[in-house]
N, C-alpha and C. Protein backbone atom coordinates (compact mmCIF):
# COMPACT_ATOMS: atom_id res chain seq x y z
N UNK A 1 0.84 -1.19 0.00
CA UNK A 1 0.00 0.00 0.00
C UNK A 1 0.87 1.25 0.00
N UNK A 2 0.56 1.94 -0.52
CA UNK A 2 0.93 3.70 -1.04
C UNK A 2 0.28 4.66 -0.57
N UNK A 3 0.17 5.43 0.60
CA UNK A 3 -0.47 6.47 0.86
C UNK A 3 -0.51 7.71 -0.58
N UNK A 4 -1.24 8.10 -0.86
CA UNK A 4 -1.38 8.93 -2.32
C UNK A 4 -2.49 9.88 -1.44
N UNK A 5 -2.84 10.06 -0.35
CA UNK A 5 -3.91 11.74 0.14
C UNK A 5 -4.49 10.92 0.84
N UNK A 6 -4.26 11.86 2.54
CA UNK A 6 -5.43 11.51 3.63
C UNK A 6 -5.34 12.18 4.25
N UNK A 7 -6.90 12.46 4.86
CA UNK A 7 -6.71 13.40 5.83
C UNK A 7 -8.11 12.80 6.70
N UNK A 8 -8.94 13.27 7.29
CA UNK A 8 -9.65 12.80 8.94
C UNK A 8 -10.71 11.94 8.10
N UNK A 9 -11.18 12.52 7.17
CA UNK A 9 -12.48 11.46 6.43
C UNK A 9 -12.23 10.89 4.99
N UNK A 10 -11.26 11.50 4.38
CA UNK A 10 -10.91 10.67 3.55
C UNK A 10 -9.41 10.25 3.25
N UNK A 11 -9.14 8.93 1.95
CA UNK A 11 -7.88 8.80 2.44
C UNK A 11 -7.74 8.05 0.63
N UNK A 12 -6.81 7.92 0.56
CA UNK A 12 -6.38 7.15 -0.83
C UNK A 12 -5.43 6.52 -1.11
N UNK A 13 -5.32 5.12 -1.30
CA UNK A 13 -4.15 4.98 -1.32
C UNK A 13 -3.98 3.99 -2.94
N UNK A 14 -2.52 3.82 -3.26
CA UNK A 14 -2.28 2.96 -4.60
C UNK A 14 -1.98 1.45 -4.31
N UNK A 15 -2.66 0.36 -5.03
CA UNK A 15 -2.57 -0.85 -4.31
C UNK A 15 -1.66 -1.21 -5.59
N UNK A 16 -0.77 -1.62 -5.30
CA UNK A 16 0.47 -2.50 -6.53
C UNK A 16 0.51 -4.14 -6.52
N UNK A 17 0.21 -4.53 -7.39
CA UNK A 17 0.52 -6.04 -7.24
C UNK A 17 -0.49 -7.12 -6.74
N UNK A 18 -1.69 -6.31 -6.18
CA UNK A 18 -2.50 -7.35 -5.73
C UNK A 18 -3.78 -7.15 -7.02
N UNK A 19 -4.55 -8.49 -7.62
CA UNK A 19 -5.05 -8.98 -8.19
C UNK A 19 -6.51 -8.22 -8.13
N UNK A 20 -7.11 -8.22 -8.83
CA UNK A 20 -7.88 -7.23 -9.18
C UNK A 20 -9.47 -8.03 -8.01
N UNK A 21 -9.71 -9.17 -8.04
CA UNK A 21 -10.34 -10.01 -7.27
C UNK A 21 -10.25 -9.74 -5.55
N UNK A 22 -8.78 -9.19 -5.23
CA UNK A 22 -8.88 -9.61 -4.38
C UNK A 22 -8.61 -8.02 -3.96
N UNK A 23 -8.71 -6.91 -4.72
CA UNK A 23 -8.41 -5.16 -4.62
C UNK A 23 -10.34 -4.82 -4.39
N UNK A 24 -11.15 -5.32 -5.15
CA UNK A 24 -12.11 -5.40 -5.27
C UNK A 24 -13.08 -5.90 -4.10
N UNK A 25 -12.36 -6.78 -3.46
CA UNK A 25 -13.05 -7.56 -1.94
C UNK A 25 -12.55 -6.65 -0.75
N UNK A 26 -11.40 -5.79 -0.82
CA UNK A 26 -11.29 -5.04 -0.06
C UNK A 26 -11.85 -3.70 -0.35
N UNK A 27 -12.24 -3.43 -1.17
CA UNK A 27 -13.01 -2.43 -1.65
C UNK A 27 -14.44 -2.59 -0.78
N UNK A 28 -15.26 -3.81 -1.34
CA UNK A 28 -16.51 -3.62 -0.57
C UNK A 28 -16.33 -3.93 1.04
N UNK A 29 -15.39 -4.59 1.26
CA UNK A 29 -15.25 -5.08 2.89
C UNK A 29 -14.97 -3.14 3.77
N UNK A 30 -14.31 -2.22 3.01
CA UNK A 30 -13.91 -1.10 3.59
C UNK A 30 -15.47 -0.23 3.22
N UNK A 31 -16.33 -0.35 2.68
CA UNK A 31 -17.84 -0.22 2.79
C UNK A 31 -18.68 -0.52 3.50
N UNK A 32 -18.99 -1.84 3.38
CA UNK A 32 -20.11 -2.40 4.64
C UNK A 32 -19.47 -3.61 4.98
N UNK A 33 -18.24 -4.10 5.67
CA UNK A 33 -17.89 -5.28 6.30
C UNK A 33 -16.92 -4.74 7.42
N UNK A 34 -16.67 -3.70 7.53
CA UNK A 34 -16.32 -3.21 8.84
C UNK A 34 -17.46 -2.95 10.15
N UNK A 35 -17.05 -3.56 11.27
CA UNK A 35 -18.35 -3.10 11.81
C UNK A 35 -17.93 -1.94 12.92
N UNK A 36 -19.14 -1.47 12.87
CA UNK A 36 -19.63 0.34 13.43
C UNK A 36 -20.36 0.15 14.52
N UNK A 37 -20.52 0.83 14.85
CA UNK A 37 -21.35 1.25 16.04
C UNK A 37 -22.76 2.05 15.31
N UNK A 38 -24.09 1.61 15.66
CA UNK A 38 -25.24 2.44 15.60
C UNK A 38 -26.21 2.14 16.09
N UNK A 39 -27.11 2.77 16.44
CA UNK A 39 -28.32 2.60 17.41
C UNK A 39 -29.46 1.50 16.77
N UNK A 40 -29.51 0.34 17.71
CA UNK A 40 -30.56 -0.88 16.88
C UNK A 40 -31.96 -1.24 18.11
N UNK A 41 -31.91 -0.58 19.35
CA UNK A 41 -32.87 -0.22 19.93
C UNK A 41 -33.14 0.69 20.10
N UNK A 42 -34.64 1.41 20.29
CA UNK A 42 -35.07 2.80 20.90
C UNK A 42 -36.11 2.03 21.72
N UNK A 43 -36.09 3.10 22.88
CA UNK A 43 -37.20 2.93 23.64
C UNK A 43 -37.76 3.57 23.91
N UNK A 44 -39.10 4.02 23.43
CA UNK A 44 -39.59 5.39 23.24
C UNK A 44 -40.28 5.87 25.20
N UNK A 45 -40.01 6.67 26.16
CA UNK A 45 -40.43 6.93 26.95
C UNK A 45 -41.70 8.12 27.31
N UNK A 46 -41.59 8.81 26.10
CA UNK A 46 -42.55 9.94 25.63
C UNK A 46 -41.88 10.31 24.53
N UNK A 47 -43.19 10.79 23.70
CA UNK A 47 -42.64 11.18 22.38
C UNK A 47 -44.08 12.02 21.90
N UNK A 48 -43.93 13.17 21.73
CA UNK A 48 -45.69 14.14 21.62
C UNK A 48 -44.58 15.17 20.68
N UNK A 49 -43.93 14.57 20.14
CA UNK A 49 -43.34 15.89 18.45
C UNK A 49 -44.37 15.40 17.61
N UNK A 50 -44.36 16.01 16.32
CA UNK A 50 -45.11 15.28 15.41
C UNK A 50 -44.66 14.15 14.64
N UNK A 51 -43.20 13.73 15.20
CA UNK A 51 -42.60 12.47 14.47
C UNK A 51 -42.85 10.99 15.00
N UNK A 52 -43.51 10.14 14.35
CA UNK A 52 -44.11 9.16 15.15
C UNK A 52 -42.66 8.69 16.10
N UNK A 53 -43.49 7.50 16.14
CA UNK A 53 -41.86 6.52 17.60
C UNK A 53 -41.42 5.90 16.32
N UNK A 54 -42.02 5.17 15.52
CA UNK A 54 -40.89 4.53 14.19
C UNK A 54 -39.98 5.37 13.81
N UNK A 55 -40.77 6.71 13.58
CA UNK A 55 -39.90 7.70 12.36
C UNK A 55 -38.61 8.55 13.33
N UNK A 56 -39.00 8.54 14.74
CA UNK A 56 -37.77 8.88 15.32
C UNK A 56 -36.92 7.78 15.75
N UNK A 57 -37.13 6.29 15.73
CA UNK A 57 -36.34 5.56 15.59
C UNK A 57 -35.49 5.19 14.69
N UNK A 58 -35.64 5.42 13.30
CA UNK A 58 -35.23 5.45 12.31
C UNK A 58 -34.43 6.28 12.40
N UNK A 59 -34.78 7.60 12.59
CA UNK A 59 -33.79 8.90 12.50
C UNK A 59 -32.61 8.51 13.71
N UNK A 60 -32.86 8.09 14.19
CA UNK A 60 -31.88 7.97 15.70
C UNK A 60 -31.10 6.66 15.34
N UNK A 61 -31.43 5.81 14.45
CA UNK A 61 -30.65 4.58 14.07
C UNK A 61 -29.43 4.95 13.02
N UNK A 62 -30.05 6.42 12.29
CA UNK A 62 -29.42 6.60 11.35
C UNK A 62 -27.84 7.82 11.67
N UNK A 63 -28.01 7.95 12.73
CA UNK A 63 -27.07 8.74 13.47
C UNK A 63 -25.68 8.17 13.52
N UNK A 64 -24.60 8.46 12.48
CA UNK A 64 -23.60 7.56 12.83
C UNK A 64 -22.67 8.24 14.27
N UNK A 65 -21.95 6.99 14.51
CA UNK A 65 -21.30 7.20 16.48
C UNK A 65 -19.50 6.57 15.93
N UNK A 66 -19.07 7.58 16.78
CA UNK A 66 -17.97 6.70 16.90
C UNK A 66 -17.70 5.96 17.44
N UNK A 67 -16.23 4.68 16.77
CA UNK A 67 -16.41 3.85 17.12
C UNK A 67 -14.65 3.28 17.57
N UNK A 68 -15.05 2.36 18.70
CA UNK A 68 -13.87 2.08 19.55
C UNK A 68 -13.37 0.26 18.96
N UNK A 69 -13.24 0.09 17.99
CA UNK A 69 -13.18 -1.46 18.20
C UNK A 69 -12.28 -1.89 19.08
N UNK A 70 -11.40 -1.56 19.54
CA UNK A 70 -10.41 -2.51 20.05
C UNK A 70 -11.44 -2.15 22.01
N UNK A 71 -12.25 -1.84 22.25
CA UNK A 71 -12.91 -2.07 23.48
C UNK A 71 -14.29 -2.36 23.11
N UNK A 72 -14.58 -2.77 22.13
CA UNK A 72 -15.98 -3.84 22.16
C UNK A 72 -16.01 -4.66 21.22
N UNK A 73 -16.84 -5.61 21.23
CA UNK A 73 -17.05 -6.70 20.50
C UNK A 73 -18.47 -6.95 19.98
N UNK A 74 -18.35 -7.78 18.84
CA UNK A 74 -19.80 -8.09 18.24
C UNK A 74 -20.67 -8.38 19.10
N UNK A 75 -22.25 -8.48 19.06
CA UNK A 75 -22.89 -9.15 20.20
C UNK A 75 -22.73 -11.02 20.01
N UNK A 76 -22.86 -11.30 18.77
CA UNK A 76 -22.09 -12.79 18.30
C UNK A 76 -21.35 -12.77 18.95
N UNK A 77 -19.82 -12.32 18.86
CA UNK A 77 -18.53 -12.36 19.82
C UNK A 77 -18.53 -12.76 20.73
N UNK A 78 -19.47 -11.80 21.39
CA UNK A 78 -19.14 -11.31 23.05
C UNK A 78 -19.08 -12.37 24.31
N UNK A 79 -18.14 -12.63 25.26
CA UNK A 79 -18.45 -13.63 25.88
C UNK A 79 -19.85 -13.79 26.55
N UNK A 80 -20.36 -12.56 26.92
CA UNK A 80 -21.64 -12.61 27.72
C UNK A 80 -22.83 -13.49 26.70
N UNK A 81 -22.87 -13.40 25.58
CA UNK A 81 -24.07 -14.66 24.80
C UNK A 81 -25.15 -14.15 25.31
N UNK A 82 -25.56 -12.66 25.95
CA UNK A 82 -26.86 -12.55 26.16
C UNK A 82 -27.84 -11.78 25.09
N UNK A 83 -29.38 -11.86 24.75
CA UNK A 83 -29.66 -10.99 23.94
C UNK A 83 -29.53 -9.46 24.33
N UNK A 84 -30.11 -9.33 26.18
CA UNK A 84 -29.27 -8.14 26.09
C UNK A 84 -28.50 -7.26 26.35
N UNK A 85 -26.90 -7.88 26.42
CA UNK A 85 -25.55 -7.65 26.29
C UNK A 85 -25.35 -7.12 27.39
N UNK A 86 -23.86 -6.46 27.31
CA UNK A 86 -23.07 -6.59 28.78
C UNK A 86 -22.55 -5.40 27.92
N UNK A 87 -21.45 -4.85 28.89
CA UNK A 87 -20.76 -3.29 28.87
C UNK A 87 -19.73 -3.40 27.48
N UNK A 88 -19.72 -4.93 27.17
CA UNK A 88 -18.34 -5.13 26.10
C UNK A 88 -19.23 -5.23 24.67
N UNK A 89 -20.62 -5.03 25.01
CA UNK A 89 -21.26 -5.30 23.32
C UNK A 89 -21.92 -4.18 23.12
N UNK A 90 -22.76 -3.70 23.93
CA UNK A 90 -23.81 -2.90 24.21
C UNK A 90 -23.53 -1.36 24.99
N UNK A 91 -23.71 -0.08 24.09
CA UNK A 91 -23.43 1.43 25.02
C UNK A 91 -25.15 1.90 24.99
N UNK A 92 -25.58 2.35 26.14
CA UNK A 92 -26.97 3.53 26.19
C UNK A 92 -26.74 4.47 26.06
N UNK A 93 -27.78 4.88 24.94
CA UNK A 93 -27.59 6.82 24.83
C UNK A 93 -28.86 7.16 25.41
N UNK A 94 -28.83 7.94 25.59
CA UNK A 94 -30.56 8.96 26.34
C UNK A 94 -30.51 10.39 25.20
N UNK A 95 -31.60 10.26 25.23
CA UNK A 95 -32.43 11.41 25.15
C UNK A 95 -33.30 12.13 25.77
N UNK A 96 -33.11 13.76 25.75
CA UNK A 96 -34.64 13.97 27.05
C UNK A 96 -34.26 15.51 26.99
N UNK A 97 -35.50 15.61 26.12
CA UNK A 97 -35.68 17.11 25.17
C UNK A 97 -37.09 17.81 25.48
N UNK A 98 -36.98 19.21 25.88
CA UNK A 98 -38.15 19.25 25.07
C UNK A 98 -38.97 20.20 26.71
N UNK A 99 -40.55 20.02 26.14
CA UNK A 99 -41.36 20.70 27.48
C UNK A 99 -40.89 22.32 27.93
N UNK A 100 -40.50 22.80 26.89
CA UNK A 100 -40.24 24.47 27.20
C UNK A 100 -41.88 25.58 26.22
N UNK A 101 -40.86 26.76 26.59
CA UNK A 101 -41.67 28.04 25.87
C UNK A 101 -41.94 28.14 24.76
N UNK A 102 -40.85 27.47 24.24
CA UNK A 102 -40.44 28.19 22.64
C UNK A 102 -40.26 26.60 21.65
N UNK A 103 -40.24 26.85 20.51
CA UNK A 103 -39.96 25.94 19.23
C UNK A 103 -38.21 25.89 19.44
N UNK A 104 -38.01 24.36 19.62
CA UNK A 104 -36.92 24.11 19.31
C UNK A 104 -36.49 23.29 18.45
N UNK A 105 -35.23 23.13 18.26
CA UNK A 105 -34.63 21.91 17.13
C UNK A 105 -34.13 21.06 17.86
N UNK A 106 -34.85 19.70 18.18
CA UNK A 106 -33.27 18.79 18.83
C UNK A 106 -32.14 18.29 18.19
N UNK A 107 -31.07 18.69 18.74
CA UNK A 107 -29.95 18.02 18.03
C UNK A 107 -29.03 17.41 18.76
N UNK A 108 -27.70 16.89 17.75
CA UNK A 108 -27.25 15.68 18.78
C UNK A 108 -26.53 15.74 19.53
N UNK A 109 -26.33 16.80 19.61
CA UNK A 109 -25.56 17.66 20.92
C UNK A 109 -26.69 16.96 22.71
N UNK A 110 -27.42 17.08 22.46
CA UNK A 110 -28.86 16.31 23.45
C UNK A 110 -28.96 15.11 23.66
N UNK A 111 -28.24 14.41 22.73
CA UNK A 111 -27.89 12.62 23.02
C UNK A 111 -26.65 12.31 23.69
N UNK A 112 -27.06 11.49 24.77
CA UNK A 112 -25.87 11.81 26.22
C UNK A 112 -25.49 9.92 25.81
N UNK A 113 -24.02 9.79 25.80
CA UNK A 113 -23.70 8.55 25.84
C UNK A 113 -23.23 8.26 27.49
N UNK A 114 -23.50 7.05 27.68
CA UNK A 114 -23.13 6.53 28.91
C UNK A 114 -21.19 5.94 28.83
N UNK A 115 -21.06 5.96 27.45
CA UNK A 115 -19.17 5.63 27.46
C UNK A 115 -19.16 6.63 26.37
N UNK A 116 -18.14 7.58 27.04
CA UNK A 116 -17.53 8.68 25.65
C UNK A 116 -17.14 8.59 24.64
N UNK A 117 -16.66 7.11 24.54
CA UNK A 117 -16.07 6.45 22.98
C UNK A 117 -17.08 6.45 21.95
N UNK A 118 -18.34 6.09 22.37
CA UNK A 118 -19.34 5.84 21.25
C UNK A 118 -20.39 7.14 21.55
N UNK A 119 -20.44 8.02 20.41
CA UNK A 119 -21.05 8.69 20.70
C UNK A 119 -21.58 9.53 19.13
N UNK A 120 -21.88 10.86 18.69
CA UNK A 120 -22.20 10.89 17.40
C UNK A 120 -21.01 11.50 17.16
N UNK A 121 -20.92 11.52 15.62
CA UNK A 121 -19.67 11.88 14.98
C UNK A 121 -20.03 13.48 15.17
N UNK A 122 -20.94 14.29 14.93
CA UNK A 122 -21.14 15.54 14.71
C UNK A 122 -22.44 15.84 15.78
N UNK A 123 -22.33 17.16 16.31
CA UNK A 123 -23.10 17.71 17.58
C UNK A 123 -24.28 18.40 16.99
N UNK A 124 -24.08 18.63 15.75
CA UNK A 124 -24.82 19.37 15.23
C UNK A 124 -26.07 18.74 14.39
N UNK A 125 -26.22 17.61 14.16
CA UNK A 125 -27.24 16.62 12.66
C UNK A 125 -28.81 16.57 14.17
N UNK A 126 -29.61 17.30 13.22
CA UNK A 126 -30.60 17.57 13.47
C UNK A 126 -31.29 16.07 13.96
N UNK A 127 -32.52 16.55 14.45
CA UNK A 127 -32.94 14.94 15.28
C UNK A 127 -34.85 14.99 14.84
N UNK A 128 -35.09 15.98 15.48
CA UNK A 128 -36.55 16.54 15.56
C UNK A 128 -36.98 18.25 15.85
N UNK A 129 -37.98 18.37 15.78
CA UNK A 129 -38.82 19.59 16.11
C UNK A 129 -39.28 19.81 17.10
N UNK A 130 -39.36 20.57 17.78
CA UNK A 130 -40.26 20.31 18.79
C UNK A 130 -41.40 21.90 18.72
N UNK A 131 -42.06 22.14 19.23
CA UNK A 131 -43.38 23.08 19.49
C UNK A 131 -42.93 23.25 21.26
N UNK A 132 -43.95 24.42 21.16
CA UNK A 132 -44.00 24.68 23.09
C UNK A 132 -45.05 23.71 23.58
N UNK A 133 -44.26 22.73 24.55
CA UNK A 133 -45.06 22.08 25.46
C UNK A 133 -44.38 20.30 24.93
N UNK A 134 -43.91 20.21 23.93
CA UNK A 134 -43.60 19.02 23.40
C UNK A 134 -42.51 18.80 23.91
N UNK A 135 -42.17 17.63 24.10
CA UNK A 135 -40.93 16.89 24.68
C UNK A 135 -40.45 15.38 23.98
N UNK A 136 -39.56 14.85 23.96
CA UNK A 136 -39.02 13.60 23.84
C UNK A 136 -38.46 13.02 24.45
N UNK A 137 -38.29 11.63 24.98
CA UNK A 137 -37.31 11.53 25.92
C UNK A 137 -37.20 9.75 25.49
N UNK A 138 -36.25 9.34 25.37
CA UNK A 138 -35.81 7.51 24.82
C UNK A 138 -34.53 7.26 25.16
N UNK A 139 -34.55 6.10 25.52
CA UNK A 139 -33.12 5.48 25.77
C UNK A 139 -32.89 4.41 24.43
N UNK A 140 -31.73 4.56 23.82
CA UNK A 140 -31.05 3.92 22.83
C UNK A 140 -29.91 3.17 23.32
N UNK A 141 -29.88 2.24 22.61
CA UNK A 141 -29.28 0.78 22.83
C UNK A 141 -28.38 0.85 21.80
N UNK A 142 -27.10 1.34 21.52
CA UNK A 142 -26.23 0.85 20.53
C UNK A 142 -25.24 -0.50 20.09
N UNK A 143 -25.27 -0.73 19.05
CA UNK A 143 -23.78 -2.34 18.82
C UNK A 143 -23.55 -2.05 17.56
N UNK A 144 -22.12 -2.97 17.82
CA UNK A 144 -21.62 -3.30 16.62
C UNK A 144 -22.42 -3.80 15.75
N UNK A 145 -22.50 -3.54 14.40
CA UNK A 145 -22.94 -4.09 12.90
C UNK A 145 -22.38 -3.92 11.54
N UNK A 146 -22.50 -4.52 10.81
CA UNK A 146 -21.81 -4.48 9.58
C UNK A 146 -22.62 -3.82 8.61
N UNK A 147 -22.61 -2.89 7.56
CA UNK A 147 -23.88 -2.51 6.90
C UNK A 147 -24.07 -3.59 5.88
N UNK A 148 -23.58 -5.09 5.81
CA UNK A 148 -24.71 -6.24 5.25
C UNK A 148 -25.63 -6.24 5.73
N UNK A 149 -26.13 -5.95 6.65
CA UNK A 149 -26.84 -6.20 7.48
C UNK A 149 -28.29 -4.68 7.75
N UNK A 150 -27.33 -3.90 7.77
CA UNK A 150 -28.65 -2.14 7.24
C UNK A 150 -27.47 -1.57 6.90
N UNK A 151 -27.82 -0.52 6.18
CA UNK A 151 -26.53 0.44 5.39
C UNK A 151 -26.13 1.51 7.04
N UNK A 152 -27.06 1.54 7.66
CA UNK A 152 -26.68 2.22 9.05
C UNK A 152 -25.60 1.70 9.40
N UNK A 153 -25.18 0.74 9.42
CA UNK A 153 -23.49 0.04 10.01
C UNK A 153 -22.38 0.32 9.11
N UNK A 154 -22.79 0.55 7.68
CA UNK A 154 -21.49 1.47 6.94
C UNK A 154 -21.10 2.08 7.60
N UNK A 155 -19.53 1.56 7.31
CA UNK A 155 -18.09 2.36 7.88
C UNK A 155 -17.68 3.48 6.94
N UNK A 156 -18.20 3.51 5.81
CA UNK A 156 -17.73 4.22 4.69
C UNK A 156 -19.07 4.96 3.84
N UNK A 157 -19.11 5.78 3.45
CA UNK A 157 -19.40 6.82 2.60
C UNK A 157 -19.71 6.40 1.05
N UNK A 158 -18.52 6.39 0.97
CA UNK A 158 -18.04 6.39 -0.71
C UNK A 158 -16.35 4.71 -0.46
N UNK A 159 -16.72 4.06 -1.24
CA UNK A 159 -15.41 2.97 -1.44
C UNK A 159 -15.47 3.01 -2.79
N UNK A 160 -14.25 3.55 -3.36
CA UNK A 160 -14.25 3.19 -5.03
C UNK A 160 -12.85 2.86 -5.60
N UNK A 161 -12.72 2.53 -6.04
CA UNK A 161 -11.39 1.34 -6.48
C UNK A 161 -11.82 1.71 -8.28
N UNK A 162 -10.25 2.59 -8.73
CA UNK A 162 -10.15 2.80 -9.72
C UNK A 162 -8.63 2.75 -10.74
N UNK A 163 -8.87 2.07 -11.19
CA UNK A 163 -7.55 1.68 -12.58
C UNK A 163 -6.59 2.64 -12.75
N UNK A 164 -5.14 2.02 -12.66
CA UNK A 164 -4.57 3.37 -13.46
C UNK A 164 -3.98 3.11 -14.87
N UNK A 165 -2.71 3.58 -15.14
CA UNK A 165 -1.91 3.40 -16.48
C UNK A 165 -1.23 2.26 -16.56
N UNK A 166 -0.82 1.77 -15.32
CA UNK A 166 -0.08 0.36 -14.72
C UNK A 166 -1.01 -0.80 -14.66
N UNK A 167 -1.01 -1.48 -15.01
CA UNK A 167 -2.06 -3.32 -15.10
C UNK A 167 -2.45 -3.57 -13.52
N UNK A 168 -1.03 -3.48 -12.86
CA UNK A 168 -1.13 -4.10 -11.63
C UNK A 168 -0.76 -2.96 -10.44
N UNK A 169 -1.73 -2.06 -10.88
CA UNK A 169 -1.90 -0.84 -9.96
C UNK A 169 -3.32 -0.16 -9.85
N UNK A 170 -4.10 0.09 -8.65
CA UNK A 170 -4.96 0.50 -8.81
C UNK A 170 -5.72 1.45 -7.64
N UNK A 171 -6.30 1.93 -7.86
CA UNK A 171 -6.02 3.35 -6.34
C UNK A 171 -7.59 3.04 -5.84
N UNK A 172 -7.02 2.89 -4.29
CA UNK A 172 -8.41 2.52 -3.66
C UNK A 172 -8.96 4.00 -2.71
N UNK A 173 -10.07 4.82 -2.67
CA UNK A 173 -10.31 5.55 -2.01
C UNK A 173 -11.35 5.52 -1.20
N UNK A 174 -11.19 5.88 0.20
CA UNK A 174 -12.25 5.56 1.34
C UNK A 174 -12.88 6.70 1.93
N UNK A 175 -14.08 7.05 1.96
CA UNK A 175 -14.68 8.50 2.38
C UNK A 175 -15.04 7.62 3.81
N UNK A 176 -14.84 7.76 5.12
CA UNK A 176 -15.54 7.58 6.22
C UNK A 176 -16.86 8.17 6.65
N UNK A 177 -17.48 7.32 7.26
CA UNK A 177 -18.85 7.87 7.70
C UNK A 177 -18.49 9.13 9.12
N UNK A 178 -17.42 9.09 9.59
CA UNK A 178 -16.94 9.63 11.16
C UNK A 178 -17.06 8.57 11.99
N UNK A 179 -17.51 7.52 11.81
CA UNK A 179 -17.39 6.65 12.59
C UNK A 179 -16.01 5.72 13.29
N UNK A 180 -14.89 5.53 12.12
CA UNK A 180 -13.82 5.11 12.09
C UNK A 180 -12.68 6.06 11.36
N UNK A 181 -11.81 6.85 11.38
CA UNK A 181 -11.49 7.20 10.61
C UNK A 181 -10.47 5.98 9.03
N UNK A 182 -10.15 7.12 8.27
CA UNK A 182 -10.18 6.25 6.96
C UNK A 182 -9.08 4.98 7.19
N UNK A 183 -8.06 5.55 7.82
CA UNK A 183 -6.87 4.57 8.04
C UNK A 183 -7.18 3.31 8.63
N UNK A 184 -8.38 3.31 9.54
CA UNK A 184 -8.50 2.32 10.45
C UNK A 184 -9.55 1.33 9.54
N UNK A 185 -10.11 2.05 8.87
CA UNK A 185 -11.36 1.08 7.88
C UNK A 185 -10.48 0.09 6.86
N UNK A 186 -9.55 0.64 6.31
CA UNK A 186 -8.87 0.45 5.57
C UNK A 186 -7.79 -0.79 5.88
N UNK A 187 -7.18 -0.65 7.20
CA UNK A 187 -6.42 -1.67 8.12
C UNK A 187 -7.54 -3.02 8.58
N UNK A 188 -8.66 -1.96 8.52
CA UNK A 188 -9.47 -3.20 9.49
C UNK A 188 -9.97 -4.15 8.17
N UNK A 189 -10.18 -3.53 7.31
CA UNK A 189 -10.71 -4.34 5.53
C UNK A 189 -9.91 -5.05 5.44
N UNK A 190 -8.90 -4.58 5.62
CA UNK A 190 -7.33 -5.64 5.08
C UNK A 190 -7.21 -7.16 5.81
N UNK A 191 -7.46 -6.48 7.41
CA UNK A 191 -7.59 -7.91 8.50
C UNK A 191 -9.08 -8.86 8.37
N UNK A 192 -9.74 -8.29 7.94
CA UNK A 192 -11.34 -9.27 7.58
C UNK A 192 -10.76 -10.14 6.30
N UNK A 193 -10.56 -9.33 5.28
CA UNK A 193 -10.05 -10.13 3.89
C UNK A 193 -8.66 -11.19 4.50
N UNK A 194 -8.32 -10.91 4.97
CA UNK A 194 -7.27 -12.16 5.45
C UNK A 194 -8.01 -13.18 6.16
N UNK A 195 -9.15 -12.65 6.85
CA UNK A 195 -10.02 -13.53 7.57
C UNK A 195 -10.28 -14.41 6.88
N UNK A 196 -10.77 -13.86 6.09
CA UNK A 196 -11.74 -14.57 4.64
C UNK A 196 -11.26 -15.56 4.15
N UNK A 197 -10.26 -14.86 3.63
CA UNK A 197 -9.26 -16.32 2.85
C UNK A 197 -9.04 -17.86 3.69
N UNK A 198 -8.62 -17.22 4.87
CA UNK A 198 -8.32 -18.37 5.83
C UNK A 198 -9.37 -19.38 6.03
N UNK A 199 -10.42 -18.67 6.11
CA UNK A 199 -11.99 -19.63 6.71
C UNK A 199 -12.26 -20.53 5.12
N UNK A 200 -11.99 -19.89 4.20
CA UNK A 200 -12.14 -20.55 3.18
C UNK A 200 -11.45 -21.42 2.52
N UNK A 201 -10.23 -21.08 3.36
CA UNK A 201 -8.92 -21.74 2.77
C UNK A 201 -8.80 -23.18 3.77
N UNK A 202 -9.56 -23.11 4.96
CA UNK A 202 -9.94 -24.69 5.89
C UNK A 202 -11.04 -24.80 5.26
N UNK A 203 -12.10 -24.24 4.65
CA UNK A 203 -13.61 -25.35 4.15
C UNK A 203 -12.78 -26.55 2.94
N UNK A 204 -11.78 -25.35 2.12
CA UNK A 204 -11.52 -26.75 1.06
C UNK A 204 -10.47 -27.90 1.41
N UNK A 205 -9.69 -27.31 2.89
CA UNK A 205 -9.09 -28.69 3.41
C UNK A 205 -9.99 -29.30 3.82
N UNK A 206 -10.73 -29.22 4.74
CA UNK A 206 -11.91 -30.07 5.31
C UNK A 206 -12.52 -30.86 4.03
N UNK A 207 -13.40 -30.05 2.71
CA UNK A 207 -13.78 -31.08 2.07
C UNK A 207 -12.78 -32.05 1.06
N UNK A 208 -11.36 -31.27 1.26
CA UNK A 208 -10.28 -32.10 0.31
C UNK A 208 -9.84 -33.56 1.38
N UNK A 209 -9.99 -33.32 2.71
CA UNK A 209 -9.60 -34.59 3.58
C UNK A 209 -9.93 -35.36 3.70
């Protein structure tokens, strides 16, 4: 790998020598096979905006958080095996807005994480409306996910893997969601695709034995 431009959200680098099959699998793995942190419970405690409890669950799922991998683990992973998780799978955010004079905007500056690591990338991405007298208030349940799984667990933005003048050169570029920055999506793509190979590389001993 060739660093060729990076900076906090995006990054680029020139891949030499590796096979177009296997430039291409790290391409989508630095998209949706890294896993993120994002909100996959809400629990609505009051909610009188005009946004139903789905439609602010949705919005609140779609909030990307940063993310700590090397201090949590998948809920699959996790030694605890519970559905619902322990301090190493699972962070609570709260919410609890609202009930004043005036029309406000909630934003995510108002979503309080219980561990500072996971939290939103930006203070500012709007949430809801509120009117005088309206309030919101929910506790959110965040984990690890992969965006196979909902595009909300994209680690990445933009992954595009493009040709150059050289056969066996080809420049991979990673836009981050803020969730991971680019270097780490990119390291962490690299360690899944090695995964890969390996798990696949014992199915055909197993069925060659």
């Amino acid at each position: 790998l060739e660093v060729i431009s990076k900076d906090e959200r995006k990054m680029s680098v020139k891949l030499k020598g590796v096979p177009l099959q296997y430039a291409n699998a790290l391409r989508r793995l630095c998209l949706n096979g890294v896993p993120v942190f994002a909100i996959d419970t809400v629990d609505v405690i009051e909610n009188s905006s005009v946004l139903p409890d789905e439609g602010l669950a949705h919005r609140l799922g779609l909030i990307p958080l940063k993310t700590d991998l090397s201090r949590f683990n998948e809920p699959s992973k996790c030694e605890c095996q519970s559905e619902t998780g322990c301090s190493n799978c699972k962070v609570m955010l709260v919410l609890d807005s609202g009930d004043t004079d005036v029309s406000k905007s909630v934003l995510t500056d108002e979503l309080t994480s219980e561990d500072d690591s996971v939290k939103p990338t930006s203070d500012k991405i709007p949430i809801v409306q509120l009117a005088p007298g309206q309030r919101v208030k929910v506790e959110c349940y965040a984990r690890l996910g992969r965006g196979r799984e909902h595009a909300k667990w994209n680690s990445s933005n933009v992954a595009t893997l493009v040709e150059t003048e050289k056969e066996d050169e080809r420049i991979l570029t990673v836009e981050s969601t803020g969730a991971l920055n680019p270097e780490q999506i990119i390291l962490a793509g690299v360690d899944e695709l090695g995964k890969g190979i390996e798990e696949f590389k014992s199915m055909i001993d197993e069925i060659n034995a």
